[in-house]
Protein backbone atom coordinates (compact mmCIF):
# COMPACT_ATOMS: atom_id res chain seq x y z
CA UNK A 1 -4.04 4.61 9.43
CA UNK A 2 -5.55 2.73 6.73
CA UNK A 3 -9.35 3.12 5.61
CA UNK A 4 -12.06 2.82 3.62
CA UNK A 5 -10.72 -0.04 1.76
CA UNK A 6 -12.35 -1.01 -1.58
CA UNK A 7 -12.99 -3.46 -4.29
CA UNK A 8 -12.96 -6.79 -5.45
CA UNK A 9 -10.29 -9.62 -6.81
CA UNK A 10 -7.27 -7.33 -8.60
CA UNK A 11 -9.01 -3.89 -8.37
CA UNK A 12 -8.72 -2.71 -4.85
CA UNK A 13 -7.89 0.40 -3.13
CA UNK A 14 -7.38 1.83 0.10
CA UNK A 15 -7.06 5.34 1.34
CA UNK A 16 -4.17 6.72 3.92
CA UNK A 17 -3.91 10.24 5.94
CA UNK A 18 -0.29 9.38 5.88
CA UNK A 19 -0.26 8.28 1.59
CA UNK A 20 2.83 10.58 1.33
CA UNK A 21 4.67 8.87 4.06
CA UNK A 22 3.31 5.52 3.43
CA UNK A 23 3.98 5.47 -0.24
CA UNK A 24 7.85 6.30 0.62
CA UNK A 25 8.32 3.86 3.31
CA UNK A 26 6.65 1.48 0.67
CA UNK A 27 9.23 1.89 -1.98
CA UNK A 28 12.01 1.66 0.62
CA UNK A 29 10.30 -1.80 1.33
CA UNK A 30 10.56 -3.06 -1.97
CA UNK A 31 7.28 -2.67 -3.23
CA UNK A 32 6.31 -0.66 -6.09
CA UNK A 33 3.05 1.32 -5.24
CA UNK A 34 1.32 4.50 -6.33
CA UNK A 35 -1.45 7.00 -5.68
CA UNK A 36 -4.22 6.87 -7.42
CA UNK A 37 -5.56 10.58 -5.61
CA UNK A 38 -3.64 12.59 -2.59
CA UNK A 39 -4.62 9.94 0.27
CA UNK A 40 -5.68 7.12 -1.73
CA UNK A 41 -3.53 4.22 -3.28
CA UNK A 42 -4.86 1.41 -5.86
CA UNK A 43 -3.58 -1.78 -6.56
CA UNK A 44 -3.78 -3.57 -9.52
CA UNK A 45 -1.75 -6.67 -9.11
CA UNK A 46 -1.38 -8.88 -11.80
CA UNK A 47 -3.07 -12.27 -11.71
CA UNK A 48 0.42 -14.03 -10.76
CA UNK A 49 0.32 -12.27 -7.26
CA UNK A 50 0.64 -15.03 -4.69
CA UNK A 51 0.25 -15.26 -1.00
CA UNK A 52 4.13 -14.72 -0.48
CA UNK A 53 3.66 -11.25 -2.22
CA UNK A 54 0.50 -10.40 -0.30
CA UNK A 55 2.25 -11.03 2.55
CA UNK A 56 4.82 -8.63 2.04
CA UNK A 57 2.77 -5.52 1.47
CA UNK A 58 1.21 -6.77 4.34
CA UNK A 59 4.11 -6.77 6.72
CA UNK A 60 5.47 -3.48 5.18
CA UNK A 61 1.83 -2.34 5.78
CA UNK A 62 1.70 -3.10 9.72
CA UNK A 63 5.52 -2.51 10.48
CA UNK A 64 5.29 1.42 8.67
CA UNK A 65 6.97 3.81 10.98
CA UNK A 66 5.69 7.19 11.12
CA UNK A 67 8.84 8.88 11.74
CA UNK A 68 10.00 7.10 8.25
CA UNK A 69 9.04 11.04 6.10
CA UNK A 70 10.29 13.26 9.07
């Protein structure tokens, strides 16, 4: 689902055949994330995230459900 994944320290991106789907279920989650290009996201957390915030894209990250867009 997830590839190519990029960068260093607080610029990092990934890209997603899903983004569209992935960026809803996302939001729905609780975590505010956007496309950078149609199947790519970038994150630019600020330098106060921690691992408790990590974590939680994370977990939204590995417990997306397809089916969420349909």
């Amino acid at each position: 689902m997830i590839s190519n994944v990029r960068g260093y320290g607080t610029h990092l991106a990934f890209d997603c055949k899903e983004a569209e789907n992935v960026q809803r279920w996302l939001l729905a989650s609780g975590i505010n994330i956007h496309r950078c290009a149609p199947n790519t996201f970038a994150l630019r957390p600020s330098m106060t995230l921690g691992c408790y915030d990590a974590a939680q894209l994370r977990e939204a990250l590995v417990h997306y459900s397809p089916m969420f867009g349909q």
